[in-house]
C-alpha atoms as a PDB file:
ATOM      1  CA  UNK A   1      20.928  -3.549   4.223  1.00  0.00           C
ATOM      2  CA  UNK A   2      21.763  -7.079   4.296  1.00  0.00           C
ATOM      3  CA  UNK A   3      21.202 -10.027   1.769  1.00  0.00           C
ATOM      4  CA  UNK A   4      19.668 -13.452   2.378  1.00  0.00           C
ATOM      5  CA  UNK A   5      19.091 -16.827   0.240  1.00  0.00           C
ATOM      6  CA  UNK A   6      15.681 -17.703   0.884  1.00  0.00           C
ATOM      7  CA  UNK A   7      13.693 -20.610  -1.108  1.00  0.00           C
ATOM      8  CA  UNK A   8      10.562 -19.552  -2.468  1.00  0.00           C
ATOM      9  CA  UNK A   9       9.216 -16.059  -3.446  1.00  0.00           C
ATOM     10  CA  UNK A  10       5.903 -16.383  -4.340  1.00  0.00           C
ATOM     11  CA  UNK A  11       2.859 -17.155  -1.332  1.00  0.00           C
ATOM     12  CA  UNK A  12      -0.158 -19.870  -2.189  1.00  0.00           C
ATOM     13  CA  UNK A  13      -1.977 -16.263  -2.769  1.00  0.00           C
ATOM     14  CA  UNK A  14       0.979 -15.231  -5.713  1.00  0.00           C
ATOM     15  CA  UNK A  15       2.191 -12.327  -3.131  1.00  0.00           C
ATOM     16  CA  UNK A  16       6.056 -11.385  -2.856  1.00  0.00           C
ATOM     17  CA  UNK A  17       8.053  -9.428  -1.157  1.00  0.00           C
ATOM     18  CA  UNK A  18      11.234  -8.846  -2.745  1.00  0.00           C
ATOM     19  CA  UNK A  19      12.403  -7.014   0.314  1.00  0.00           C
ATOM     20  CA  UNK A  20      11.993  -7.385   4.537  1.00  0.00           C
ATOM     21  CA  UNK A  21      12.064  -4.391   6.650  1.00  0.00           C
ATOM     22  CA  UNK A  22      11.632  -0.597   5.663  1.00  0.00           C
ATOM     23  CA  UNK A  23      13.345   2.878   5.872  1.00  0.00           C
ATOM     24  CA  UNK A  24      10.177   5.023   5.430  1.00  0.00           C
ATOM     25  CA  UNK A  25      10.173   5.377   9.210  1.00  0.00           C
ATOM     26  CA  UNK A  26       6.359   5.290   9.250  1.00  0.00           C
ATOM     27  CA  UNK A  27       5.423   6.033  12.969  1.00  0.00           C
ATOM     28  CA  UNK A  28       2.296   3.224  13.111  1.00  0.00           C
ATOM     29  CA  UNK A  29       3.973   0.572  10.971  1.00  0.00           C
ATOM     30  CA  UNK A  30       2.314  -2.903  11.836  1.00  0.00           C
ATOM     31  CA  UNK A  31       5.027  -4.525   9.877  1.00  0.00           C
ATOM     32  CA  UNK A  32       7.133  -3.843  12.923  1.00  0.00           C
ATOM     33  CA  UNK A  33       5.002  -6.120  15.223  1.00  0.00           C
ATOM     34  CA  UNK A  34       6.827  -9.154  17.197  1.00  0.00           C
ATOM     35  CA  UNK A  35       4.493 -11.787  15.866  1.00  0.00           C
ATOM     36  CA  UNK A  36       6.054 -11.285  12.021  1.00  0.00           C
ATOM     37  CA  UNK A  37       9.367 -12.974  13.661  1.00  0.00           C
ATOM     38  CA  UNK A  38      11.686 -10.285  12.238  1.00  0.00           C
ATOM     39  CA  UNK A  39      15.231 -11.258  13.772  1.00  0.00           C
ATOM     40  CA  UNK A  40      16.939  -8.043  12.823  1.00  0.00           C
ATOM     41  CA  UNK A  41      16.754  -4.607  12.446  1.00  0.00           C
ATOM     42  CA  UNK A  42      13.485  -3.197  10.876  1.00  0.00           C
ATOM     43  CA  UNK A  43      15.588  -0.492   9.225  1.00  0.00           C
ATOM     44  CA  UNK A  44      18.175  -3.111   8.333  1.00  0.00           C
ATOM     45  CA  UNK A  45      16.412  -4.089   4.834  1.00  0.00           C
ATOM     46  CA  UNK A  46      16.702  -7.876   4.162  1.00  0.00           C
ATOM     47  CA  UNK A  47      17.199  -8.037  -0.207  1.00  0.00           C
ATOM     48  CA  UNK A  48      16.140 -11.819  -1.072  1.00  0.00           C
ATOM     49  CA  UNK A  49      19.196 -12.015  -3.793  1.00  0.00           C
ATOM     50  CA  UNK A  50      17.609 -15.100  -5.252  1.00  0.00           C
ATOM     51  CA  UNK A  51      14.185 -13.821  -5.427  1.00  0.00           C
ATOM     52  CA  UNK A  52      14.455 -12.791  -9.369  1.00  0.00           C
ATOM     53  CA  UNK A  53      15.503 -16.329 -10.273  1.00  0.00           C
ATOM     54  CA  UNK A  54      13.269 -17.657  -7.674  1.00  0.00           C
ATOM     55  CA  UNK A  55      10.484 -15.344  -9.349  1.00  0.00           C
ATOM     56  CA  UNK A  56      10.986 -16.325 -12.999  1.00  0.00           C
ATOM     57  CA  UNK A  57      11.437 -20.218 -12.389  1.00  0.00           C
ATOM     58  CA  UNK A  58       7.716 -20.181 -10.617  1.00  0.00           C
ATOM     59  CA  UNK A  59       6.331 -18.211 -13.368  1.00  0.00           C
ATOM     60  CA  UNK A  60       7.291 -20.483 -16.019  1.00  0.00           C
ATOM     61  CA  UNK A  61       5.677 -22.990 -14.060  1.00  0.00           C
ATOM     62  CA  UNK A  62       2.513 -21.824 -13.698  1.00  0.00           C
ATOM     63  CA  UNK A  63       0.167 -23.365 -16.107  1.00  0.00           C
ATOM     64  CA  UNK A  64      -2.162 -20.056 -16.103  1.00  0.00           C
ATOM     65  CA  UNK A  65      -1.325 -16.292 -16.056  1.00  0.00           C
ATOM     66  CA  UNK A  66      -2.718 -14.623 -12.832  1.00  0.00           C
ATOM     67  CA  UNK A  67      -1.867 -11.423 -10.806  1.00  0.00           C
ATOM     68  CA  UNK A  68       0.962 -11.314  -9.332  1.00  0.00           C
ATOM     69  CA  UNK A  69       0.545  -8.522  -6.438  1.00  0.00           C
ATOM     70  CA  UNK A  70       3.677  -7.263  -4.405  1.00  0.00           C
ATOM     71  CA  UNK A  71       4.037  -4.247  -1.344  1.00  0.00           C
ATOM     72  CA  UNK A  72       1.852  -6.056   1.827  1.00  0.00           C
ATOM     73  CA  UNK A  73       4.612  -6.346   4.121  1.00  0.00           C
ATOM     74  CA  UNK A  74       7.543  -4.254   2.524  1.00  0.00           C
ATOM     75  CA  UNK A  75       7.100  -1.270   0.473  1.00  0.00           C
ATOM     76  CA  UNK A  76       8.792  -2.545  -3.209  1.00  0.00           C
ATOM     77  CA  UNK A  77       9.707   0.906  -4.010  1.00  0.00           C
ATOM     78  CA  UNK A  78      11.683   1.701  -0.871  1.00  0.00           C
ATOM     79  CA  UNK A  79      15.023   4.350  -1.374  1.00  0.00           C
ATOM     80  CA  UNK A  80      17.354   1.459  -2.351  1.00  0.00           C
ATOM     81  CA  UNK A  81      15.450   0.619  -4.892  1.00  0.00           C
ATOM     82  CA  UNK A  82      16.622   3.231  -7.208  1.00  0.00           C
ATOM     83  CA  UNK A  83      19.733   1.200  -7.309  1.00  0.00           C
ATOM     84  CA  UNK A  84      18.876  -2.266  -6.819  1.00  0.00           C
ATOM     85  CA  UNK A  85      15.982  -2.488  -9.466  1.00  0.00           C
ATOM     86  CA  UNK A  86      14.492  -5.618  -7.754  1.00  0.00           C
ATOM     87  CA  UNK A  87      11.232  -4.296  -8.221  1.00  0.00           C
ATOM     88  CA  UNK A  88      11.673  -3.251 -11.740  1.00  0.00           C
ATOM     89  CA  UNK A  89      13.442  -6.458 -12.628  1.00  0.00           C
ATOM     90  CA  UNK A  90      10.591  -8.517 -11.362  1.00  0.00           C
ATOM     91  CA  UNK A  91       7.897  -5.967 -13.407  1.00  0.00           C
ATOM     92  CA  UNK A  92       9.935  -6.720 -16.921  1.00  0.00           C
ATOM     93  CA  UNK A  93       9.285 -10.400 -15.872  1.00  0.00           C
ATOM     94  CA  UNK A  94       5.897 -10.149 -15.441  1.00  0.00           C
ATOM     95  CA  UNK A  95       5.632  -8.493 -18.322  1.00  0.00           C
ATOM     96  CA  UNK A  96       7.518 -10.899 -20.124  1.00  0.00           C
ATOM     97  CA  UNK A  97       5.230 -14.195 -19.326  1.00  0.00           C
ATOM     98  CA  UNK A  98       1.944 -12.677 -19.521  1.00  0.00           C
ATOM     99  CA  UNK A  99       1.018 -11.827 -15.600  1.00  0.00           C
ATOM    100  CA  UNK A 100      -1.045  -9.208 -14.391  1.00  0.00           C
ATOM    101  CA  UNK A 101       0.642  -6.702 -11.803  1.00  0.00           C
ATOM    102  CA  UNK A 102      -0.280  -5.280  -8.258  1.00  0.00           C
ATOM    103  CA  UNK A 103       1.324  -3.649  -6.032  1.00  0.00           C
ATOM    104  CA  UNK A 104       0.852  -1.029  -2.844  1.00  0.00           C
ATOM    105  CA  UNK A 105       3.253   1.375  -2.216  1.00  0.00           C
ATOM    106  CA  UNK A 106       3.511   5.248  -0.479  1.00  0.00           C
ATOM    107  CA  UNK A 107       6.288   6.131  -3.029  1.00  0.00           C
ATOM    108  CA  UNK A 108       5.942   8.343  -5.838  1.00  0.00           C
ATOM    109  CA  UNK A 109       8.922   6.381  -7.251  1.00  0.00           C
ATOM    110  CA  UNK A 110       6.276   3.915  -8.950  1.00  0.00           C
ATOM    111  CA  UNK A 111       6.367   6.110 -11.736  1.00  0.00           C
ATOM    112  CA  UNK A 112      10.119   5.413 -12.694  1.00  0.00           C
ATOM    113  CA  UNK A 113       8.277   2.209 -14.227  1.00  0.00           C
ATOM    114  CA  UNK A 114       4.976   3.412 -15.822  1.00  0.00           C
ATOM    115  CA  UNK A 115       6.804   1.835 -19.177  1.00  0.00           C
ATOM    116  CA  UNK A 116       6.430  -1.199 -17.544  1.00  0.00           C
ATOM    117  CA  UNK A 117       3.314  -0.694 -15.899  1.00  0.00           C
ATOM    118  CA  UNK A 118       1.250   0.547 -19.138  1.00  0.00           C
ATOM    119  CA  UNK A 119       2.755  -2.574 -21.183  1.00  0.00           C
ATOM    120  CA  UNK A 120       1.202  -4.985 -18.736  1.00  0.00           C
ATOM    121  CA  UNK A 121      -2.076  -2.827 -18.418  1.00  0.00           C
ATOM    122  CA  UNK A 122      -1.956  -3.474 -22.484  1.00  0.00           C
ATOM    123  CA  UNK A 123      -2.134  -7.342 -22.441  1.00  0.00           C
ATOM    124  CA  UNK A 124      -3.856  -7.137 -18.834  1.00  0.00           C
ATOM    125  CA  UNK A 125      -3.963  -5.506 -15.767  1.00  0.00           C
ATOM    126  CA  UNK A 126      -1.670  -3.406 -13.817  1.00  0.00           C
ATOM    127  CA  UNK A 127      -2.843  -2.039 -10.459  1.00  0.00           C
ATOM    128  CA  UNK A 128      -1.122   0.407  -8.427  1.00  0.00           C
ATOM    129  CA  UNK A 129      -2.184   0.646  -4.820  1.00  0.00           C
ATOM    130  CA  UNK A 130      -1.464   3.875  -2.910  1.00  0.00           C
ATOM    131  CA  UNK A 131      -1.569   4.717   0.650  1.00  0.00           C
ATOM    132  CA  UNK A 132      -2.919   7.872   2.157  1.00  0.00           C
ATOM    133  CA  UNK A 133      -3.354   9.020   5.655  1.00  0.00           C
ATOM    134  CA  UNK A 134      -3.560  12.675   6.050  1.00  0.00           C
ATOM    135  CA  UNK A 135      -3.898  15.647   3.831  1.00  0.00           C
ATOM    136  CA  UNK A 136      -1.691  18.266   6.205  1.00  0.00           C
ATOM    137  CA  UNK A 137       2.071  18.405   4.932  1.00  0.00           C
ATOM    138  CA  UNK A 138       3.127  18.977   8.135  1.00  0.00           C
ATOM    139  CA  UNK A 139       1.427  15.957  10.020  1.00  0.00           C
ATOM    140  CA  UNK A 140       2.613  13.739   6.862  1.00  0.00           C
ATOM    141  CA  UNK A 141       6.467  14.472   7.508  1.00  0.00           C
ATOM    142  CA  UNK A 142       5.941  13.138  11.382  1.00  0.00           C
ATOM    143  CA  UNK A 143       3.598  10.468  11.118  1.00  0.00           C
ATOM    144  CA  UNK A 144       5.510   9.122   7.048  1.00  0.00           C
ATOM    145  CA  UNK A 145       9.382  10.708   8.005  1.00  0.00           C
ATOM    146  CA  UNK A 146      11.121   9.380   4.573  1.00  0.00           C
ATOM    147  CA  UNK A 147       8.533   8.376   2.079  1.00  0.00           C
ATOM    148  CA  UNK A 148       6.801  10.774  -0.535  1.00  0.00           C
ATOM    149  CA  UNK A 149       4.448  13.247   1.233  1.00  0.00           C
ATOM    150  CA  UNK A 150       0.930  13.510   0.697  1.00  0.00           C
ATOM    151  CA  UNK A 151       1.204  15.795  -2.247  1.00  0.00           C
ATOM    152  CA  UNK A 152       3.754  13.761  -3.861  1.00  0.00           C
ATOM    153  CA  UNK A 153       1.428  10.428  -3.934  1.00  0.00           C
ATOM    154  CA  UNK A 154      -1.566  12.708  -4.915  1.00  0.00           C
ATOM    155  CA  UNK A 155       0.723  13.792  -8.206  1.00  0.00           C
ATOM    156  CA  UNK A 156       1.656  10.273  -8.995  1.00  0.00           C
ATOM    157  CA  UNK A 157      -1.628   9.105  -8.864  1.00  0.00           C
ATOM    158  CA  UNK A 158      -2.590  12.164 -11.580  1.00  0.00           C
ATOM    159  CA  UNK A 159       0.283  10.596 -13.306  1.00  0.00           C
ATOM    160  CA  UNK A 160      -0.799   7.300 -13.044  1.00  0.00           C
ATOM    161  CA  UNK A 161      -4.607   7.827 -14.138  1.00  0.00           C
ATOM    162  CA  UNK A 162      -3.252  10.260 -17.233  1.00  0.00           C
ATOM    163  CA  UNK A 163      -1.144   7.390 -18.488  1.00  0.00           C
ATOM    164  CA  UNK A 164      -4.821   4.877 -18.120  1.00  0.00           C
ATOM    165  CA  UNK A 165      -3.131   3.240 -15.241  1.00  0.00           C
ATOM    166  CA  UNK A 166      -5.887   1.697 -12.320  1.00  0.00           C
ATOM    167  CA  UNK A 167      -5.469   3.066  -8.790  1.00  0.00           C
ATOM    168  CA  UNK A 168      -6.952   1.967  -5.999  1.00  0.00           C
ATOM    169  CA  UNK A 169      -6.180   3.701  -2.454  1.00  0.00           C
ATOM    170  CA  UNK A 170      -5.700   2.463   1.131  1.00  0.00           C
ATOM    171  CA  UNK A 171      -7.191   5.232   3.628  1.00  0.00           C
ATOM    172  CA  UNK A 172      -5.511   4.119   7.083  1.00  0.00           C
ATOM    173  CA  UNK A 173      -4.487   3.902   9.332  1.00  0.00           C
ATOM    174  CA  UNK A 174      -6.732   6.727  10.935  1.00  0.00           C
ATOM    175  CA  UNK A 175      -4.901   7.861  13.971  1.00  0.00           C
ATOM    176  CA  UNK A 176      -7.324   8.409  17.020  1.00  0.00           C
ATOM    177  CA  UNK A 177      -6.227  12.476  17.873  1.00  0.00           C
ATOM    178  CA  UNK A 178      -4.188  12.836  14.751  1.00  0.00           C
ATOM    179  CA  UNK A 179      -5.486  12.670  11.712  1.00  0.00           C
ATOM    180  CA  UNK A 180      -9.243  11.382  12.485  1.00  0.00           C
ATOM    181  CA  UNK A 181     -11.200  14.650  11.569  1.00  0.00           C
ATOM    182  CA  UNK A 182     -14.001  15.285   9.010  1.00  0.00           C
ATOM    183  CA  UNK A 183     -11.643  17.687   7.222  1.00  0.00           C
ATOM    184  CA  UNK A 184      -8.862  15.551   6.823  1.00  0.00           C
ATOM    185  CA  UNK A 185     -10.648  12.735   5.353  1.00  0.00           C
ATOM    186  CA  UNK A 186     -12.825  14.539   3.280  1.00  0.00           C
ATOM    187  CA  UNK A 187      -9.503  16.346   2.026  1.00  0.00           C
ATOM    188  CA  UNK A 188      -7.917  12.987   1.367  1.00  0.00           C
ATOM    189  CA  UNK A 189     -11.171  11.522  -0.079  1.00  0.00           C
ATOM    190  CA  UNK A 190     -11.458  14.535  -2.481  1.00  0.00           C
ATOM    191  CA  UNK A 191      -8.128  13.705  -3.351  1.00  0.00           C
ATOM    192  CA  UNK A 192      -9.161   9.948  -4.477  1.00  0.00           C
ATOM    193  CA  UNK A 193     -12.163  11.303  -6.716  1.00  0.00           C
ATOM    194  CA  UNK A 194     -10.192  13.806  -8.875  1.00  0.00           C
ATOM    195  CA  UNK A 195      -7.618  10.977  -9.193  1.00  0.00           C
ATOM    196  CA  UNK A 196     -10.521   8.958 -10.537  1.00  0.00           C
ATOM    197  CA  UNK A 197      -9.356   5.975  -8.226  1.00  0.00           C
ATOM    198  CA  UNK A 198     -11.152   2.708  -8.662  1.00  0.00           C
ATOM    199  CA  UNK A 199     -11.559   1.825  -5.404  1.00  0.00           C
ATOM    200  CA  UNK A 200     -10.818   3.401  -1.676  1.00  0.00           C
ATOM    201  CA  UNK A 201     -10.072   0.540   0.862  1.00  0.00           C
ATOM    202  CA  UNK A 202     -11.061   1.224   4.465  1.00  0.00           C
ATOM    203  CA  UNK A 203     -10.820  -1.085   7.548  1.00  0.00           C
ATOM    204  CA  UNK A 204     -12.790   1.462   9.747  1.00  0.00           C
ATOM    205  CA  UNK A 205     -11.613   4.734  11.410  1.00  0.00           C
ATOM    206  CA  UNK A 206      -8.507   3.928  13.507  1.00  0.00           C
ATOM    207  CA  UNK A 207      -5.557   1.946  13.538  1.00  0.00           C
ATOM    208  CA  UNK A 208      -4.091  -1.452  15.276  1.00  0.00           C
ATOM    209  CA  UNK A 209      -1.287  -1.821  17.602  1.00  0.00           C
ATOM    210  CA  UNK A 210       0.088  -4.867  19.244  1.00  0.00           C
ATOM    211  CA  UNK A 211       4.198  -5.935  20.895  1.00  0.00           C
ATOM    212  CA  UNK A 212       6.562  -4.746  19.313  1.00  0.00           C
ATOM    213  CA  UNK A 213       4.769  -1.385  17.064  1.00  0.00           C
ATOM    214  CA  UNK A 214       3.081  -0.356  20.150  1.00  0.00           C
ATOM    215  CA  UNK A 215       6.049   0.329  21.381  1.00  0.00           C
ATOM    216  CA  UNK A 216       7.708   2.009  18.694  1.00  0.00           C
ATOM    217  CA  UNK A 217       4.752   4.371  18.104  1.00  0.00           C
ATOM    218  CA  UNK A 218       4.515   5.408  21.463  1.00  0.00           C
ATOM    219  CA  UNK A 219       8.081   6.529  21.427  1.00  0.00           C
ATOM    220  CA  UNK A 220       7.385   8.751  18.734  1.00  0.00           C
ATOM    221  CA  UNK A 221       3.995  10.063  20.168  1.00  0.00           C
ATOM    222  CA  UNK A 222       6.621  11.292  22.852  1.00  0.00           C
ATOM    223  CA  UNK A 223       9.053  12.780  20.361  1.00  0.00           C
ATOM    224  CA  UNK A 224       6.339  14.802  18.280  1.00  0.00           C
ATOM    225  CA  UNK A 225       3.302  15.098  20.287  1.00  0.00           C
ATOM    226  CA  UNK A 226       4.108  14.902  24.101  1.00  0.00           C
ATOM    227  CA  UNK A 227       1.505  14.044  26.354  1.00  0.00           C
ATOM    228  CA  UNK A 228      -0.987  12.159  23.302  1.00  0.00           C
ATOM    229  CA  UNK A 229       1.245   8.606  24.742  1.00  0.00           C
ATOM    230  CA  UNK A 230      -0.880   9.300  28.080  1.00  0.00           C
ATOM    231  CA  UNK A 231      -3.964  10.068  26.334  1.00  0.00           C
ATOM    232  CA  UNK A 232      -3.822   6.901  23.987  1.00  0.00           C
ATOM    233  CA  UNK A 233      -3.541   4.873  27.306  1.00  0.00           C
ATOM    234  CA  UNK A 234      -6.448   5.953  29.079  1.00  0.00           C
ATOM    235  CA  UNK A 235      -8.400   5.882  26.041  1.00  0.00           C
ATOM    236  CA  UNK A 236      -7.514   2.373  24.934  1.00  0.00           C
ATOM    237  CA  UNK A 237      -5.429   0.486  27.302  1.00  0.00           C
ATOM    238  CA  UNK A 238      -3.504  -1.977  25.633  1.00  0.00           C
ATOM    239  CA  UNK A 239      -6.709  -2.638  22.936  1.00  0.00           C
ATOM    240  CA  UNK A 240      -5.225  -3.718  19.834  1.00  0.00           C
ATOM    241  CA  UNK A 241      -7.969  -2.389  17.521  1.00  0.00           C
ATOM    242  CA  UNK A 242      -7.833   2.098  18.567  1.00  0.00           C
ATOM    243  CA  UNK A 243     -10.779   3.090  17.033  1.00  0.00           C
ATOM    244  CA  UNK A 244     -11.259   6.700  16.376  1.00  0.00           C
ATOM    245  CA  UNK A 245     -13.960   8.544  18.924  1.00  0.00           C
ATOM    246  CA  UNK A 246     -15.015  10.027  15.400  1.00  0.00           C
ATOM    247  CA  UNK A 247     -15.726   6.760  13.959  1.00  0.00           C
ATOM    248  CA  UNK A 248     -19.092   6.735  12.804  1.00  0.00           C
ATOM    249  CA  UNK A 249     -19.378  10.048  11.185  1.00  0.00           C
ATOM    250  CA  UNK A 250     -16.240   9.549   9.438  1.00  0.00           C
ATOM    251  CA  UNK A 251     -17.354   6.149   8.148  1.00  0.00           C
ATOM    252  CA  UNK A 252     -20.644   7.526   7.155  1.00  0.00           C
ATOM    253  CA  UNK A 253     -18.349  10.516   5.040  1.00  0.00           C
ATOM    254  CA  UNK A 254     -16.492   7.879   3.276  1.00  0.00           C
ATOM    255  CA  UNK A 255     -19.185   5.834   2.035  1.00  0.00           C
ATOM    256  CA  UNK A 256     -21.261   8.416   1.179  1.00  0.00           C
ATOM    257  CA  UNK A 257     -18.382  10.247  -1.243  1.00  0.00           C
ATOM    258  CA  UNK A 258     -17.179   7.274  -2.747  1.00  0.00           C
ATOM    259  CA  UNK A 259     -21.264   6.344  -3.351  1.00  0.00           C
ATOM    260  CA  UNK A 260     -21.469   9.610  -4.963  1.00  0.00           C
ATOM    261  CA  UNK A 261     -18.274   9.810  -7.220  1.00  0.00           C
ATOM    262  CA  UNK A 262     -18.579   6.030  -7.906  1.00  0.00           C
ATOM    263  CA  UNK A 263     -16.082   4.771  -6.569  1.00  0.00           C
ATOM    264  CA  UNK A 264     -16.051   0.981  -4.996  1.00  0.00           C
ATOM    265  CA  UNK A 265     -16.189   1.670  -1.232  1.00  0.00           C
ATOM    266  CA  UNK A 266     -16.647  -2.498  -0.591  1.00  0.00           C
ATOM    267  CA  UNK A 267     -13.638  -3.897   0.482  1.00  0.00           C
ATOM    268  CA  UNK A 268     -14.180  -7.292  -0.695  1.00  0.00           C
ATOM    269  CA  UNK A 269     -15.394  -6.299  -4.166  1.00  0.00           C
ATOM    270  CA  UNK A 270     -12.028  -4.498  -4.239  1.00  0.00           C
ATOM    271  CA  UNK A 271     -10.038  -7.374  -2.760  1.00  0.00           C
ATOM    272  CA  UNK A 272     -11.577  -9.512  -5.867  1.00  0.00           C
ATOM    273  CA  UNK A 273     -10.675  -7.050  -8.699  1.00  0.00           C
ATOM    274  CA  UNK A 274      -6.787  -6.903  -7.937  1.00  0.00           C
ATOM    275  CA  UNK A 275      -6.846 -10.323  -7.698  1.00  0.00           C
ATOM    276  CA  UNK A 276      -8.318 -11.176 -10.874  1.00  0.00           C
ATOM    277  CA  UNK A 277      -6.709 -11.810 -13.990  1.00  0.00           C
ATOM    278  CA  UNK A 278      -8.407  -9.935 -16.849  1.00  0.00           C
ATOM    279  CA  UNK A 279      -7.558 -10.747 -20.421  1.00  0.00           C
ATOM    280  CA  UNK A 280      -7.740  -8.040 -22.553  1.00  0.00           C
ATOM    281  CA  UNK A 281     -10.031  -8.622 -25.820  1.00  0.00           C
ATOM    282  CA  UNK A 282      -9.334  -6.389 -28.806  1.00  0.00           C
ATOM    283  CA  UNK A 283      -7.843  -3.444 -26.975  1.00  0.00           C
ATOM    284  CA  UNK A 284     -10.904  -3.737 -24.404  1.00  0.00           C
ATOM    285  CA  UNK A 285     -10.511  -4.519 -20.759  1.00  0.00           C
ATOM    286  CA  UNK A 286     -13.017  -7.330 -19.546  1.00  0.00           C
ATOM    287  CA  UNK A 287     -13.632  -6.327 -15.862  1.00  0.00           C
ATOM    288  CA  UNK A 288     -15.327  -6.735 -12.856  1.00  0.00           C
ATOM    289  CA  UNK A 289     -16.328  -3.772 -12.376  1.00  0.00           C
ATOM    290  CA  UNK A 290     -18.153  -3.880 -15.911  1.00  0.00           C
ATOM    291  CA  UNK A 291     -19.925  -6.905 -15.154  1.00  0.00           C
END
């Protein structure tokens, strides 16, 4: 962990990322990729010290509330969190000037702030976002090494829909040989509707890979699953979209159980609800998804 001065937090889209680089150790992390112009260690977490002053001098500025959404490039609720409170810190301030709240994470450690989550989701919206790849325990601790397992995020999100708190979850990557079977996404997917998840995001059955994650992933593939490496090569060559053999079938599975159980299987429509800012109205959400 290092710490950097930087000079603005907040993109022309009101994304942040409090934090640069991760320790979760997930194997197919595109954050990882060359093009992103990380110069040091991934694992070397850059903390923006300025970003909470940074944070609170461009809300105060902004002449209408709107979502502010966190987690695209840097999980906010990575281990040093628990001691840093960045991510908290920047919640109470949200909370404080009105803003609605996104953020996508793999970390059951969301719920340390539901306090702060529910209080937004009082005045407006709080969204969590939560990632999930494969159902099997066992696959989750190789492919997700130091993040909360499967069962873990499935609990949180229980939590999170008890306490009235929108989820909406991210199924991918799907990993062609790995975890790209009917079972595993119908596992996961029954997961999302007894959650009662909003919305299940879905980029198609398979994963990317370009310089720099390429490389790391295949190192792993040789540390876990020896042999796959060779297998992903004559498959794919160096494609950068790997889409799952299985593709269609498991695309038609997905949009026919979120069709069923109501949930919003459009990615777009999705996209448009978390960024939204919805003013509550006498205790009564005015949504999207009610419109």
């Amino acid at each position: 962990m290092h710490y950097v001065t930087v000079k603005g937090i907040l993109s022309a889209q009101n994304g942040m990322n409090l934090y640069r680089g991760c320790t979760h150790g997930c194997i197919y992390c595109d954050s990882r990729s060359r093009c992103y112009g990380m110069e040091h260690a991934f694992e070397d977490v850059e903390v923006k010290e300025n970003a909470l002053v940074l944070l609170e001098a461009a809300l105060r500025k902004k002449r209408r509330p709107c979502m502010i959404a966190t987690g695209s490039m840097t999980d906010p609720y990575l281990n040093l969190e628990e001691r840093l409170c960045y991510t908290r810190r920047a919640l109470e301030l949200i909370d404080r000037y009105g803003f609605g709240f996104t953020c996508i994470t793999k970390s059951a450690r969301v719920l340390r702030d539901l306090d702060l989550l529910q209080s937004v989701n009082r005045k407006t919206k709080a969204v969590v976002q939560m990632t999930l790849t494969t159902a099997d325990e066992a696959l989750c601790k190789l492919v997700e090494p130091h993040v909360s397992t499967t069962r873990e995020r499935f609990a949180a999100l229980l939590a999170l829909r008890d306490a009235g708190i929108p989820t909406v979850v991210w199924l991918c990557p799907i990993l062609p040989f790995l975890n790209d079977t009917e079972e595993n996404v119908a596992a996961v997917l029954d997961m999302c509707v007894t959650a009662g998840v909003r919305g299940v995001i879905c980029f198609g059955m398979g994963m990317t890979l370009r310089e720099g994650d390429r490389e790391y992933y295949y190192r792993q593939l040789d540390r876990h699953f020896p042999g796959l490496k060779e297998r992903y090569i004559r498959t794919y060559g160096d494609r950068y979209q790997l889409e799952s053999p299985n593709s269609a079938k498991l695309l038609r599975l997905y949009h026919d159980v979120c069709e069923a159980a109501g949930i919003a299987h459009n990615n777009e429509q999705i996209f448009e609800y978390l960024r939204t800012f919805e003013q509550k109205a006498g205790g009564e959400q005015l949504s999207l998804w009610d419109a």
